[in-house]
Structure formats: C-alpha cells, structure tokens
N, C-alpha and C. Protein backbone atom coordinates (compact mmCIF):
# COMPACT_ATOMS: atom_id res chain seq x y z
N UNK A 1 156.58 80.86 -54.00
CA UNK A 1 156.24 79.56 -53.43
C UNK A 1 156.71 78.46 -54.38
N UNK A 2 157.23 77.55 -53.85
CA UNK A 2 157.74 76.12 -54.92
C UNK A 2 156.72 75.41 -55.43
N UNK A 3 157.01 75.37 -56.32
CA UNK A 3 155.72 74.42 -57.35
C UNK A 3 156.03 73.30 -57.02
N UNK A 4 154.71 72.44 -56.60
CA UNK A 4 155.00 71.09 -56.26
C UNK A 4 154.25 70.17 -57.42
N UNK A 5 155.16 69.03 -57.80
CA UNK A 5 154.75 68.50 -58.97
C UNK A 5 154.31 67.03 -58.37
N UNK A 6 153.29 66.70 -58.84
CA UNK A 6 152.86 65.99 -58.64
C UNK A 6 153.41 64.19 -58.80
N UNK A 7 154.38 64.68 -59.73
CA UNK A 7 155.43 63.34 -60.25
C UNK A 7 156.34 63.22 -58.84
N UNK A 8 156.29 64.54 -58.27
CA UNK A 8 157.51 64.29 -57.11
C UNK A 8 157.32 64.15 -55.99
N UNK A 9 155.80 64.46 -55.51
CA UNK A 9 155.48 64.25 -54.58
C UNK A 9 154.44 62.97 -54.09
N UNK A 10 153.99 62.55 -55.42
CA UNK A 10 153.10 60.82 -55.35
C UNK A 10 153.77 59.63 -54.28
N UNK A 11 155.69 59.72 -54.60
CA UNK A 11 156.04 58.59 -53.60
C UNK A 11 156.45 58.63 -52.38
N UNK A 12 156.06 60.60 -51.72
CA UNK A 12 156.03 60.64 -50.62
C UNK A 12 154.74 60.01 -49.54
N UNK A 13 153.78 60.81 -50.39
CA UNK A 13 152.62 60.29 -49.92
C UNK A 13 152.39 59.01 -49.91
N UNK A 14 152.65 58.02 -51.11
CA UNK A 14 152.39 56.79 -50.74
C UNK A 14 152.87 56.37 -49.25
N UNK A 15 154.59 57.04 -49.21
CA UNK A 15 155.46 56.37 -47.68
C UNK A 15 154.55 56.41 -46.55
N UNK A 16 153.57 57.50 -46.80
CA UNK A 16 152.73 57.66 -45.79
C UNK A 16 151.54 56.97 -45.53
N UNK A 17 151.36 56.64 -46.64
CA UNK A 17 149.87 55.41 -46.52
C UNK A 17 150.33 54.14 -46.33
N UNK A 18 151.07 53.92 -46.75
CA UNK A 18 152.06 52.59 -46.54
C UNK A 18 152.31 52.15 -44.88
N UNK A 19 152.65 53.44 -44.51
CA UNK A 19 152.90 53.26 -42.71
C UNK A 19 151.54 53.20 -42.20
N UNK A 20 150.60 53.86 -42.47
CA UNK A 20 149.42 54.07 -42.38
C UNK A 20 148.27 52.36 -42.20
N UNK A 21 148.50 52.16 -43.57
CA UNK A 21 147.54 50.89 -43.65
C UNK A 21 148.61 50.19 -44.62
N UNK A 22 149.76 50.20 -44.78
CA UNK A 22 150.47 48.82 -45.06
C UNK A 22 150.60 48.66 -47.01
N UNK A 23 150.94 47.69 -47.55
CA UNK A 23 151.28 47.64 -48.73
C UNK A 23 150.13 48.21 -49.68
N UNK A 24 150.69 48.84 -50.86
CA UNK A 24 149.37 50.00 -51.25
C UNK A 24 149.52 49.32 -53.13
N UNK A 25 148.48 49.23 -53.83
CA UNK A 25 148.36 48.57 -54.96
C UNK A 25 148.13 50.04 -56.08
N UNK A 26 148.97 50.35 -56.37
CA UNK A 26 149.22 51.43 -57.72
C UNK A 26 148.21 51.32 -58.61
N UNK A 27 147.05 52.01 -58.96
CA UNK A 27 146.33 51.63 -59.84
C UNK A 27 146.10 53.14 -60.94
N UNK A 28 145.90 52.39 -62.50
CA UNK A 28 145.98 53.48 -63.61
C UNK A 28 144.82 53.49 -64.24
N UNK A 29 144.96 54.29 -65.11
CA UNK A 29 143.29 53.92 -65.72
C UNK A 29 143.84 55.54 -67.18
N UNK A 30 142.79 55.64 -67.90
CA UNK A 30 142.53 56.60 -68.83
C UNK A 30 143.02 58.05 -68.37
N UNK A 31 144.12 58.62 -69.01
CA UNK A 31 143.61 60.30 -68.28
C UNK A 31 144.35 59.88 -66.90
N UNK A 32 145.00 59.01 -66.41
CA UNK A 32 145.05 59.44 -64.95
C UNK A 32 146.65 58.45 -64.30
N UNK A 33 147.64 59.34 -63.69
CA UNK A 33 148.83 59.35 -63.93
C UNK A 33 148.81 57.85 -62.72
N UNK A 34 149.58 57.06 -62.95
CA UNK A 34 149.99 55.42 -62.23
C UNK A 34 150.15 55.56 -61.15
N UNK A 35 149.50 55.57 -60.15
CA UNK A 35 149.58 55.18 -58.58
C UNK A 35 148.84 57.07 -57.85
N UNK A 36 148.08 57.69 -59.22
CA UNK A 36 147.74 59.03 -58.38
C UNK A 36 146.05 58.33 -57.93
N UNK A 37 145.70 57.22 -58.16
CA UNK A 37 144.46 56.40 -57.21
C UNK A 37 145.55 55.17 -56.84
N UNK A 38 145.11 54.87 -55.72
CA UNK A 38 145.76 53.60 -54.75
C UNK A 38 144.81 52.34 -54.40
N UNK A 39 144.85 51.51 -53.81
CA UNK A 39 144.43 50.74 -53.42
C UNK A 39 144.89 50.35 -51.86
N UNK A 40 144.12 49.77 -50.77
CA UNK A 40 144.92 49.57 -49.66
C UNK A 40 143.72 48.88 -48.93
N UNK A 41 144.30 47.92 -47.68
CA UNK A 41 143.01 47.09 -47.05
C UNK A 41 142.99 48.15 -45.93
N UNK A 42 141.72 48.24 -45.34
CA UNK A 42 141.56 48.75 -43.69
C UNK A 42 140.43 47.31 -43.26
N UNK A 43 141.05 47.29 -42.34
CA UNK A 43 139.99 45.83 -41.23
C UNK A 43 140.05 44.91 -41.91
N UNK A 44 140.81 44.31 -43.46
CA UNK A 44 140.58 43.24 -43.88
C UNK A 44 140.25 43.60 -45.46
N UNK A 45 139.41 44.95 -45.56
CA UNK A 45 138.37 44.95 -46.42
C UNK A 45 139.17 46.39 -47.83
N UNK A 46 139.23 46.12 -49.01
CA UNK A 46 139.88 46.90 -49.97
C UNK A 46 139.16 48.10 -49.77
N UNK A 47 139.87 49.31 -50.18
CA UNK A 47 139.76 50.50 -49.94
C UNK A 47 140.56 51.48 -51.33
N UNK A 48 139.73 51.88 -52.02
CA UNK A 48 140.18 52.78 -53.11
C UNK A 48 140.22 54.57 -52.46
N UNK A 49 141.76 55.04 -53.29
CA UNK A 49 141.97 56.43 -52.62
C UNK A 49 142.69 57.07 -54.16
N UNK A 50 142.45 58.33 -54.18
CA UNK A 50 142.48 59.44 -55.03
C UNK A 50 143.13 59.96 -54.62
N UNK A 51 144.52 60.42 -54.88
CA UNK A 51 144.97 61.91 -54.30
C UNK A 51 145.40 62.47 -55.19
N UNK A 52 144.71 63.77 -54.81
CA UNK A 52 144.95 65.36 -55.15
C UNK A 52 145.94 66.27 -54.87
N UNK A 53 146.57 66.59 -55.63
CA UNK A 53 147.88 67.83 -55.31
C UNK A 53 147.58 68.96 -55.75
N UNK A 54 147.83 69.94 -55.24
CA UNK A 54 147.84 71.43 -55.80
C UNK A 54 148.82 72.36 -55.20
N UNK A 55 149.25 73.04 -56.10
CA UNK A 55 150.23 73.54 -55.59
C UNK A 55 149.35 75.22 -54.82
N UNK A 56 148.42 75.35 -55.99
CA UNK A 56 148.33 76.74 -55.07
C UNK A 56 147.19 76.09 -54.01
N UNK A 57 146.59 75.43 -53.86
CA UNK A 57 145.58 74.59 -52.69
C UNK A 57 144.11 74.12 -52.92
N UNK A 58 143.76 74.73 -54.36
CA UNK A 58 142.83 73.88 -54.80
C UNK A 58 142.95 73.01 -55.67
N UNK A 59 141.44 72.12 -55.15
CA UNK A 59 141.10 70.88 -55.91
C UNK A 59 140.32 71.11 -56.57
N UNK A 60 139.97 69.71 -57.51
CA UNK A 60 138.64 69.73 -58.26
C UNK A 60 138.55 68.60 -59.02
N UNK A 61 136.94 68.56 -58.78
CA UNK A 61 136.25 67.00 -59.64
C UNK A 61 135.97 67.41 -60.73
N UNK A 62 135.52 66.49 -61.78
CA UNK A 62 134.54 67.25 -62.82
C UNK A 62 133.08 66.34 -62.56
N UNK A 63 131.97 67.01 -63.13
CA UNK A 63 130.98 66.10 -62.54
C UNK A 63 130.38 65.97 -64.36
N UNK A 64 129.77 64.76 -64.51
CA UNK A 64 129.46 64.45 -65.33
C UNK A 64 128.16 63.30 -64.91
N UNK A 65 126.70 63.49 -65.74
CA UNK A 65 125.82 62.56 -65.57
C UNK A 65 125.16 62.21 -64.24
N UNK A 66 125.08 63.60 -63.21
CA UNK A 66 124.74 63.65 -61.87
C UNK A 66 126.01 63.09 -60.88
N UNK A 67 127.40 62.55 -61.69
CA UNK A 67 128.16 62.00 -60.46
C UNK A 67 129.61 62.61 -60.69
N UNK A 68 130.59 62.92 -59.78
CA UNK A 68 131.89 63.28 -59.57
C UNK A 68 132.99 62.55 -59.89
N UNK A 69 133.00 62.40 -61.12
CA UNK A 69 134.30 61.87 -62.05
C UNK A 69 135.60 61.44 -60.60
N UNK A 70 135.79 60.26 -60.68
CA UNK A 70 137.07 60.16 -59.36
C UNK A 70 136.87 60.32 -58.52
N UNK A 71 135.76 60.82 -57.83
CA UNK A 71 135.58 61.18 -56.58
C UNK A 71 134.59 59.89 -56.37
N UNK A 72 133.46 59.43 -57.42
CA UNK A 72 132.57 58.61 -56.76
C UNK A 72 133.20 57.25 -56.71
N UNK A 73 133.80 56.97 -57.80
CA UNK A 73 134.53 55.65 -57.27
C UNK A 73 135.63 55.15 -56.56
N UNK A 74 135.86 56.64 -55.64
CA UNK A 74 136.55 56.36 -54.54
C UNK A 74 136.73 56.11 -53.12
N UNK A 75 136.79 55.33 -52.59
CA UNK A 75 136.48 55.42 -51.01
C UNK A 75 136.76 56.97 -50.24
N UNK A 76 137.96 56.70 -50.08
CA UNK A 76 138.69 58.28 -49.48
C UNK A 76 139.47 59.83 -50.50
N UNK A 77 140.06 60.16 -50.34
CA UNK A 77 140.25 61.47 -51.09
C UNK A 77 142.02 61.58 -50.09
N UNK A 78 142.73 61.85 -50.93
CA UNK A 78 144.33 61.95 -49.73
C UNK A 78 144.54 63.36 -50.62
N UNK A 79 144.72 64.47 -49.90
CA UNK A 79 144.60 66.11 -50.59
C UNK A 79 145.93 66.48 -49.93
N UNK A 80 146.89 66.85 -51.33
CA UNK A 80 148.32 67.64 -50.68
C UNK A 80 148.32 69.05 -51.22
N UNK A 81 147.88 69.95 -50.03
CA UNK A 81 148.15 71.40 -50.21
C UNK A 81 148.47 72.25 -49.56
N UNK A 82 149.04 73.66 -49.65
CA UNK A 82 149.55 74.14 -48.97
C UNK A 82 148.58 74.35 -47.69
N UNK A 83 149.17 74.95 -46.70
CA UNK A 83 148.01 75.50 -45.00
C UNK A 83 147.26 76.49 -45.21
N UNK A 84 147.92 77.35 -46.71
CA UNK A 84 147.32 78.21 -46.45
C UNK A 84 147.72 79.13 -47.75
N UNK A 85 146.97 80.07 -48.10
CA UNK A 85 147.33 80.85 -49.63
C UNK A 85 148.93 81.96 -49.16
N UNK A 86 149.53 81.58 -50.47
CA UNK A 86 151.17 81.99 -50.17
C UNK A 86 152.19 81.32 -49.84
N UNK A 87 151.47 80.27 -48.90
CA UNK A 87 152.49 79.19 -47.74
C UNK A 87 153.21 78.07 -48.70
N UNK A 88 154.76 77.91 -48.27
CA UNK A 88 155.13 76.89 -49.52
C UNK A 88 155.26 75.71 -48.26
N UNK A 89 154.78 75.57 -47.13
CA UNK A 89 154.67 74.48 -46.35
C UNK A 89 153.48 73.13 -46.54
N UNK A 90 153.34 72.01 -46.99
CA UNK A 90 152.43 71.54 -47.21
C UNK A 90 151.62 70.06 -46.23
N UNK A 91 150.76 69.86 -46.28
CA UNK A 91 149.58 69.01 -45.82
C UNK A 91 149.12 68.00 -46.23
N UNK A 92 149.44 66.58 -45.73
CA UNK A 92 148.68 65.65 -46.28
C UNK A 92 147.37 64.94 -45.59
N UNK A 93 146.82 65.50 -46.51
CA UNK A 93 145.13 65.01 -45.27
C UNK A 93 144.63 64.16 -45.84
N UNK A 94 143.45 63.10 -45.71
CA UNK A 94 142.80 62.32 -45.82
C UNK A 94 141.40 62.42 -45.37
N UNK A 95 140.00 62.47 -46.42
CA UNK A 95 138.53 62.73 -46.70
C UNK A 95 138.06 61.75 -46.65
N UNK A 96 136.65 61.24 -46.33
CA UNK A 96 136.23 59.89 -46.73
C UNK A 96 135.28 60.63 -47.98
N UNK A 97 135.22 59.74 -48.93
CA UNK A 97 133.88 60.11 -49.80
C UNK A 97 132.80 60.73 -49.23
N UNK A 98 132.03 60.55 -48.24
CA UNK A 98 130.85 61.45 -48.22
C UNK A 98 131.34 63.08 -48.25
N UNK A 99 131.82 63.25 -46.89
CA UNK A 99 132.72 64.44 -46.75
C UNK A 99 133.53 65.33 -47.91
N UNK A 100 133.70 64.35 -49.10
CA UNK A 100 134.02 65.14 -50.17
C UNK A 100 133.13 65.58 -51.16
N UNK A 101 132.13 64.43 -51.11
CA UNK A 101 130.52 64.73 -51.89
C UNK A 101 130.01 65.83 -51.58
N UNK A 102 130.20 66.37 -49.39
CA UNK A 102 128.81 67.39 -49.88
C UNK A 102 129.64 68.22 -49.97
N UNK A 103 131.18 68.57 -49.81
CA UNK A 103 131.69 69.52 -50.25
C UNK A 103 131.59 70.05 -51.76
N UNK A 104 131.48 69.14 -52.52
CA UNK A 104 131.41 69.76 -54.20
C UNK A 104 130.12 69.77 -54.16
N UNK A 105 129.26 68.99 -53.67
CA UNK A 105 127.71 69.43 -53.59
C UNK A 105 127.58 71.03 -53.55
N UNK A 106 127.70 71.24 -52.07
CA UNK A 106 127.25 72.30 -51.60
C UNK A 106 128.22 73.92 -52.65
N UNK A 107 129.04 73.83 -53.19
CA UNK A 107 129.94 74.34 -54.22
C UNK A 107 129.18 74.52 -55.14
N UNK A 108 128.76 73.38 -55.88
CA UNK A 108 127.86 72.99 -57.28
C UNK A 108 126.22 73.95 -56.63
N UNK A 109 126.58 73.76 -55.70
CA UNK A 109 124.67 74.55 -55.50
C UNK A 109 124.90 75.74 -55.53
N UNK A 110 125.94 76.23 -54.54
CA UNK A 110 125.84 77.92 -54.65
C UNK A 110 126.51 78.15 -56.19
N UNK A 111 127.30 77.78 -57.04
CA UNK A 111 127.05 78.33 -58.22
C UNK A 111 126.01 78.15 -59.04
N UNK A 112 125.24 77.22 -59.06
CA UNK A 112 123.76 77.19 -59.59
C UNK A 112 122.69 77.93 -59.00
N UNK A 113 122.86 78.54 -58.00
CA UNK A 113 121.87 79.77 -57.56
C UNK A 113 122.43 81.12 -57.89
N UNK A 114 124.13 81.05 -58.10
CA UNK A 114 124.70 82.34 -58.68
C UNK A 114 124.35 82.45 -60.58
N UNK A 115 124.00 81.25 -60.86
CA UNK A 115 124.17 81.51 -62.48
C UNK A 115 125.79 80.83 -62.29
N UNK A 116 126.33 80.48 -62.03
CA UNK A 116 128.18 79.75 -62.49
C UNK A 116 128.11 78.61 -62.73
N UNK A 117 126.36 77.64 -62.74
CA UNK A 117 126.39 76.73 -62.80
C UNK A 117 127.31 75.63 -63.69
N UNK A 118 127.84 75.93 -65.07
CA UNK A 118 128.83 75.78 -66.15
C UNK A 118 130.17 75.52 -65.80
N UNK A 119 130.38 76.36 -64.02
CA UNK A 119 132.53 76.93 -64.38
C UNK A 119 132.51 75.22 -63.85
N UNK A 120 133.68 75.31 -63.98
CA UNK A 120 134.51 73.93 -62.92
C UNK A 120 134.53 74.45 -61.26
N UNK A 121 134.40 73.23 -60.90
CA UNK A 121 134.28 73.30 -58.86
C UNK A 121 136.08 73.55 -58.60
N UNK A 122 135.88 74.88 -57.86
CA UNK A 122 137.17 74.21 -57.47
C UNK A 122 137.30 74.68 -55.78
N UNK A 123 137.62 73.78 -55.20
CA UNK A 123 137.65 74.46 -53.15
C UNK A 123 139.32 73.91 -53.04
N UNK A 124 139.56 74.36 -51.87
CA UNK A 124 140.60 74.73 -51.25
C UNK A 124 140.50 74.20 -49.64
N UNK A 125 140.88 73.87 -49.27
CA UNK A 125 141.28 73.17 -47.30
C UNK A 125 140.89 74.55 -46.38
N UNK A 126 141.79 75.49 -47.07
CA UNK A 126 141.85 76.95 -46.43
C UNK A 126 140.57 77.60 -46.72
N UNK A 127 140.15 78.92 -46.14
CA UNK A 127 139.46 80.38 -46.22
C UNK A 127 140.25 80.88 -47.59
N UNK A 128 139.71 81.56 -48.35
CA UNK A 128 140.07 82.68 -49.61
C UNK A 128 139.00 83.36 -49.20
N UNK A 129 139.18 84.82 -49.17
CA UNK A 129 138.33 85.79 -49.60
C UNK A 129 138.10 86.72 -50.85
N UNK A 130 136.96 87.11 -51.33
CA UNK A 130 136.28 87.02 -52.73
C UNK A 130 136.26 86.55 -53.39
N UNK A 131 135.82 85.10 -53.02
CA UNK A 131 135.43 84.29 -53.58
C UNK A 131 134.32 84.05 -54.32
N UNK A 132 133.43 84.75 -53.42
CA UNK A 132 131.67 84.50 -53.59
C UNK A 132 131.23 83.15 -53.67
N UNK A 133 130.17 82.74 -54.72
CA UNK A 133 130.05 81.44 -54.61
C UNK A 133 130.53 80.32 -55.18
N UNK A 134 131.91 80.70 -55.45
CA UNK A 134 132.74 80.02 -56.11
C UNK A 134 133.42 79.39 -55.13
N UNK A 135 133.82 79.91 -54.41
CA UNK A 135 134.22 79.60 -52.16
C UNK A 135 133.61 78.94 -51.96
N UNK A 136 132.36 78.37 -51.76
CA UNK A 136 131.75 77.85 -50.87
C UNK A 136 131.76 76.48 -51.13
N UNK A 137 132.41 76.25 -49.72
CA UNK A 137 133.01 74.80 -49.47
C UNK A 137 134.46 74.78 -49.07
N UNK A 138 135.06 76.23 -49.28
CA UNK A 138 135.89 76.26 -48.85
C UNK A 138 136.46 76.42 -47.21
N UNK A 139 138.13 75.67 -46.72
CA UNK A 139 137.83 75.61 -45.53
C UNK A 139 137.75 74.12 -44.61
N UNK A 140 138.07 73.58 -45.44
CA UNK A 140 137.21 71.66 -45.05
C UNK A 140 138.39 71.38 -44.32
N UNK A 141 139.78 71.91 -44.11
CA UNK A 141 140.61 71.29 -43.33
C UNK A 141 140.79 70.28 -42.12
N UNK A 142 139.59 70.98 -41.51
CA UNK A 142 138.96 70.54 -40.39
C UNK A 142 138.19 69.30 -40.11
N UNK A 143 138.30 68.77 -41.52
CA UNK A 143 137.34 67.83 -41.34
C UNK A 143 137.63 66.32 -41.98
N UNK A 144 139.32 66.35 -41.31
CA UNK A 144 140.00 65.45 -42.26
C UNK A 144 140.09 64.47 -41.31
N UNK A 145 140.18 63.04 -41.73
CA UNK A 145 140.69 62.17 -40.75
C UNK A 145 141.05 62.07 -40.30
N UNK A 146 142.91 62.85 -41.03
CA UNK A 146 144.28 62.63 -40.47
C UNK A 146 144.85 63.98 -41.03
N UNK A 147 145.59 64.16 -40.52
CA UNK A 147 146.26 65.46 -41.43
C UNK A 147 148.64 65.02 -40.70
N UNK A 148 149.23 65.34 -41.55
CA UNK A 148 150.40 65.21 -41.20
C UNK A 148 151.22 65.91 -42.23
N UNK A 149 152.44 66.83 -41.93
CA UNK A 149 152.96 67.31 -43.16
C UNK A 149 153.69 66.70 -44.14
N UNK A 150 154.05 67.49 -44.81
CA UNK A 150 154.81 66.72 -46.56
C UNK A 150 156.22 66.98 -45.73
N UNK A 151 156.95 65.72 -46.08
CA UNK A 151 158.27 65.72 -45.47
C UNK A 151 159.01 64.85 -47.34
N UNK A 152 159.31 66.04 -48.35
CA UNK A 152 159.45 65.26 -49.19
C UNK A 152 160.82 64.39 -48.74
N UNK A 153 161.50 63.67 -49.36
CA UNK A 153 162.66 63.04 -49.45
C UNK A 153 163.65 64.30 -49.85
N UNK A 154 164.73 64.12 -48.56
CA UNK A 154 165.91 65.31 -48.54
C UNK A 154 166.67 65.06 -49.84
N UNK A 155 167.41 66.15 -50.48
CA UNK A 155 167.58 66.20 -51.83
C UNK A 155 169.05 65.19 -51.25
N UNK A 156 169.77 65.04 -52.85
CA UNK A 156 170.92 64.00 -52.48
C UNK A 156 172.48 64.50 -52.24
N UNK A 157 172.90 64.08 -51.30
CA UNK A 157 173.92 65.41 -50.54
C UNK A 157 175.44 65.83 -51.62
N UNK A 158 175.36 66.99 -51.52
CA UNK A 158 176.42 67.50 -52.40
C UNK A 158 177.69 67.77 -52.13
N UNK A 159 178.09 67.21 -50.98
CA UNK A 159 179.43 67.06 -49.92
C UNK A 159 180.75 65.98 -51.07
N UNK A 160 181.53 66.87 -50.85
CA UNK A 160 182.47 65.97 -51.97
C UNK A 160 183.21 64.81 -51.42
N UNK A 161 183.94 63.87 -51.77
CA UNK A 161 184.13 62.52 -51.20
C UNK A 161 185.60 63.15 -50.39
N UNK A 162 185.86 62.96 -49.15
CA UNK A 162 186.16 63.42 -48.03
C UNK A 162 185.89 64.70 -47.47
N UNK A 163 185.00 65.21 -47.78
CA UNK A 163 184.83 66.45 -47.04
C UNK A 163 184.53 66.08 -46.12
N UNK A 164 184.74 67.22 -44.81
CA UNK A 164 183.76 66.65 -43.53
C UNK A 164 182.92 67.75 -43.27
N UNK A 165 182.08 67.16 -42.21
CA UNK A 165 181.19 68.04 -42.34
C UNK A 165 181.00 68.56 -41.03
N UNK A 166 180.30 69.44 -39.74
CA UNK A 166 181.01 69.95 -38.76
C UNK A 166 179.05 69.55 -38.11
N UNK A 167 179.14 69.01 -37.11
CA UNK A 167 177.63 68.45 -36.68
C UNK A 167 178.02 69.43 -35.20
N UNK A 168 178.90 69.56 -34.25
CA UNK A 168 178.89 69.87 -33.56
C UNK A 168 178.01 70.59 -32.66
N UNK A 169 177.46 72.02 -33.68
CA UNK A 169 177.34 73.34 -33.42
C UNK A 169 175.58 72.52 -33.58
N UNK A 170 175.23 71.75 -34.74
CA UNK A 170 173.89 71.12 -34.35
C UNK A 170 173.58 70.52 -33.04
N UNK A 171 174.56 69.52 -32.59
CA UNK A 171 174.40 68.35 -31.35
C UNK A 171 174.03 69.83 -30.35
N UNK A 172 174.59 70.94 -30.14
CA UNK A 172 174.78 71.82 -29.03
C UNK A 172 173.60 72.83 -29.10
N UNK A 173 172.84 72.74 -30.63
CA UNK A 173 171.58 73.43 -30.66
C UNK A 173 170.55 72.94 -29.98
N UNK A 174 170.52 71.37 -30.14
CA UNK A 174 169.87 70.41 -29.66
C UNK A 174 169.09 70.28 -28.11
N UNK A 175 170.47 70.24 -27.38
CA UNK A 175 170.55 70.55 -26.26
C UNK A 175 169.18 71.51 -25.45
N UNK A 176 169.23 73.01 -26.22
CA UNK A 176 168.16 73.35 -26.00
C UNK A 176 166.69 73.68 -26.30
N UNK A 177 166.56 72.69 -26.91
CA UNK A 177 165.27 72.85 -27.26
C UNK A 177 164.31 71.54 -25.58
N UNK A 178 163.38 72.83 -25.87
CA UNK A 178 162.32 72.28 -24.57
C UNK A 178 161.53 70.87 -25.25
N UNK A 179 161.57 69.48 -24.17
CA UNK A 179 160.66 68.59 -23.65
C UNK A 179 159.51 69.19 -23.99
N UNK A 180 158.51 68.35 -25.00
CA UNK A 180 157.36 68.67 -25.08
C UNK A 180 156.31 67.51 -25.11
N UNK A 181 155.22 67.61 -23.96
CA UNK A 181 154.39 66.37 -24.12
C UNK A 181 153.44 66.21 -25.44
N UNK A 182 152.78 65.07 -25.97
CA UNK A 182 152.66 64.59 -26.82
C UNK A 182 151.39 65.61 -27.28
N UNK A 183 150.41 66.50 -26.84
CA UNK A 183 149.49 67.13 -26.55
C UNK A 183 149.94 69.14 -26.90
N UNK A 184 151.39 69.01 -26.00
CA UNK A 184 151.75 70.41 -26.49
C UNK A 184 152.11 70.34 -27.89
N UNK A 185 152.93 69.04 -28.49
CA UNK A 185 153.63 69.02 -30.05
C UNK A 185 152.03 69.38 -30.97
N UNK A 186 150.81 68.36 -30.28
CA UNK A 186 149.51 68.20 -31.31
C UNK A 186 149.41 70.36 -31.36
N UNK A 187 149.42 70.93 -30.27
CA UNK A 187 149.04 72.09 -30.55
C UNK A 187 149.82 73.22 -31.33
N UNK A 188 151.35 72.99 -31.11
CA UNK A 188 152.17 73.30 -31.43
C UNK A 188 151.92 73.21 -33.22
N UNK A 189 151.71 72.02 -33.72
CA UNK A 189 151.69 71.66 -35.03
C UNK A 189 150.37 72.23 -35.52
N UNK A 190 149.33 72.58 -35.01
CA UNK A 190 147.69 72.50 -35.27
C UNK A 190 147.91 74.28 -35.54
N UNK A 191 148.77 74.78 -34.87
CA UNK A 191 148.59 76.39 -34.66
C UNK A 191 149.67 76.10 -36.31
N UNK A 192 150.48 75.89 -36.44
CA UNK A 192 151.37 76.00 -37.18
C UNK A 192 151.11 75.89 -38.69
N UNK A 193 150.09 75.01 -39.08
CA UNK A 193 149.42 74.51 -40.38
C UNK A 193 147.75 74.96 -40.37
N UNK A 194 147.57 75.69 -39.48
CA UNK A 194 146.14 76.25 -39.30
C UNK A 194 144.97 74.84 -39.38
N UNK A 195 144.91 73.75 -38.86
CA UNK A 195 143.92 72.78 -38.30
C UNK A 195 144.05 72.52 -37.39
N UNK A 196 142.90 72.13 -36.65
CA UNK A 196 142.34 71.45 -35.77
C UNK A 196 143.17 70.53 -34.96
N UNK A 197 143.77 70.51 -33.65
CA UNK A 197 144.89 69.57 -32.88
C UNK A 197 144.16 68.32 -33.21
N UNK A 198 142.97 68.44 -33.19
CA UNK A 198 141.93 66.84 -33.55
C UNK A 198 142.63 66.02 -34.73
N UNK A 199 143.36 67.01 -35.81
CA UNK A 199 143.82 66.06 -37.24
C UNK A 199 145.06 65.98 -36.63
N UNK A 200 145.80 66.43 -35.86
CA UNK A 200 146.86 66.24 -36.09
C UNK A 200 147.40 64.44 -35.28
N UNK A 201 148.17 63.42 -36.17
CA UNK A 201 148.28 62.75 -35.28
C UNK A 201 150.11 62.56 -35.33
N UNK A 202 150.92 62.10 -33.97
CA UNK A 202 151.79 62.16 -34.15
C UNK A 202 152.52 60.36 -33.97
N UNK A 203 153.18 60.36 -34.25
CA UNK A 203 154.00 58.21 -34.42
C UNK A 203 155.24 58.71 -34.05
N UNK A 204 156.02 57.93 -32.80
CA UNK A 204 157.39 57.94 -32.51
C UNK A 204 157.79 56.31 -32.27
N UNK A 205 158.88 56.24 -33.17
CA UNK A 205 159.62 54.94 -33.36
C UNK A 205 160.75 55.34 -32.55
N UNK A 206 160.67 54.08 -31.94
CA UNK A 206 162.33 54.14 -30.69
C UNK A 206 163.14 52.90 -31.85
C-alpha cells in the first residue's frame, strides 16, 4: 500500500474545503505542521478544523488534564484514510467535535475497564478484528458529514516535447460506459469505499 504523507496530501484536502466553504486560513501553532488545523466561515460564523492522515487508517488524540489535545479546540475533525485495512484507495471525511469526543470517550472507557487505561487511543473509520478494547470506537465511517475520495494532484507528465500521444482508443472506451443517475453513482461509490450512500455527496460543474 502507498504511504501517504501528510506533506503531500494537506493541499489536496484543503482544494476540497476550499470548494466546500470557500477561502480557508492556514493556522500553526507548537508541535503542529502549517495549515494541518484550518480555519473557514460556515453561515457567516469562524469554524476551526484538524485534519488527520493515516496511512494505515488510524487516528489519535492525546488526552491530557480530562481534555483531547486538538480535538477540543476544534470545531470539526477532516480524517484522510484508507476504506479499509490493506486498501491504498483513500477518504476524506469530515466529524463535528461531539462525534469525535464520544468516540475517544467511549475508547478511553473500554481501556480503563480493560486495565489499558495508560496506552494511546487509537480508532480507525473501518472494523479491525482483535482488537479488543483497544477497537472500540472503531467503525465511525458512518457517521461523517461528508465523505468524498482523495483525488491527489496527477503526477507531472513525462511525455517528451513533441511526442504525441494517442487519445483515440480512450474517446472509444468512453463511448461505453452506462448513463448513471445521480443516486446509482451515490451507491455505486458507497459500495466501493464501504460507507453509507448518506456520506457520499456528489458536485458536477458544466
């Protein structure tokens, strides 16, 4: 599976919040890499966001002093990970703070009834099995605002200065692929990344 670095994938995601809710304010702080928390208005009103990358699909807060380091002083949570353990296809979803609270909550409890109270939280979007109570919380895919895939930026073309290049045999692939209403693509995509047709949303520019 391709390791996704977080340096390379920050100014995709922004493209996406940007279309989303419009010009986005890069913000840095101690410990924490320039524009991986954002800033952005919804209805008028500022809105702080965190995003999380992982390449193998989990996340994690640290909690310190009863509260979730990055997580509490953030409005939303924007999580890029794979669909699924193995899969090098990836997901950009969007959490509001509560929804991410009782997820490390409910995490932080079952290892404090296992004795793990000490490890670090870490959950995942997806199911893992044997986990025990180190899992639990895992799975939240479902419960994202928005979900849409990682479309990083196509690498930069390696065609030498007059080569040509032969589109033909594409234009004629084209051809057949089936008309699909806006409802079959949501299911189409929902089966494909394992969530809910509910996250999936789709935008067509003419």
């Amino acid at each position: 599976m391709k390791k996704v670095l977080k340096q390379e994938v920050l100014p995709d995601v922004w493209k996406i919040l940007e279309r989303r809710y419009g010009q986005l304010k890069l913000l840095s702080g101690q410990g924490v890499i320039r524009g991986e928390r954002v800033q952005f208005l919804i209805d008028g009103t500022g809105a702080r966001c965190v995003i999380k990358t992982s390449t193998g699909g989990r996340i994690s807060f640290g909690k310190r002093d009863g509260k979730w380091s990055g997580l509490d002083e953030s409005d939303f949570v924007v999580v890029v990970a794979p669909t699924a353990p193995d899969r090098a296809d990836h997901m950009v979803s969007m959490f509001d703070q509560q929804t991410m609270r009782e997820i490390f909550d409910e995490n932080q409890s079952a290892q404090d009834k296992a004795g793990m109270g000490d490890l670090p939280n870490w959950v995942a979007p997806f199911h893992e099995n044997g986990r025990g109570p180190r899992g639990v919380g895992d799975g939240f895919a479902d419960r994202a605002l928005w979900a849409e895939p990682l479309a990083p930026s196509p690498p930069a073309s390696t065609s030498k200065p007059g080569s040509s290049v032969e589109v033909g045999s594409e234009a004629a692939k084209s051809k057949d692929v089936r008309a699909l209403t806006i409802d079959e693509a949501k299911q189409g995509l929902a089966k494909t990344y394992g969530v809910s047709p509910a996250a999936i949303e789709i935008s067509i520019r003419w």
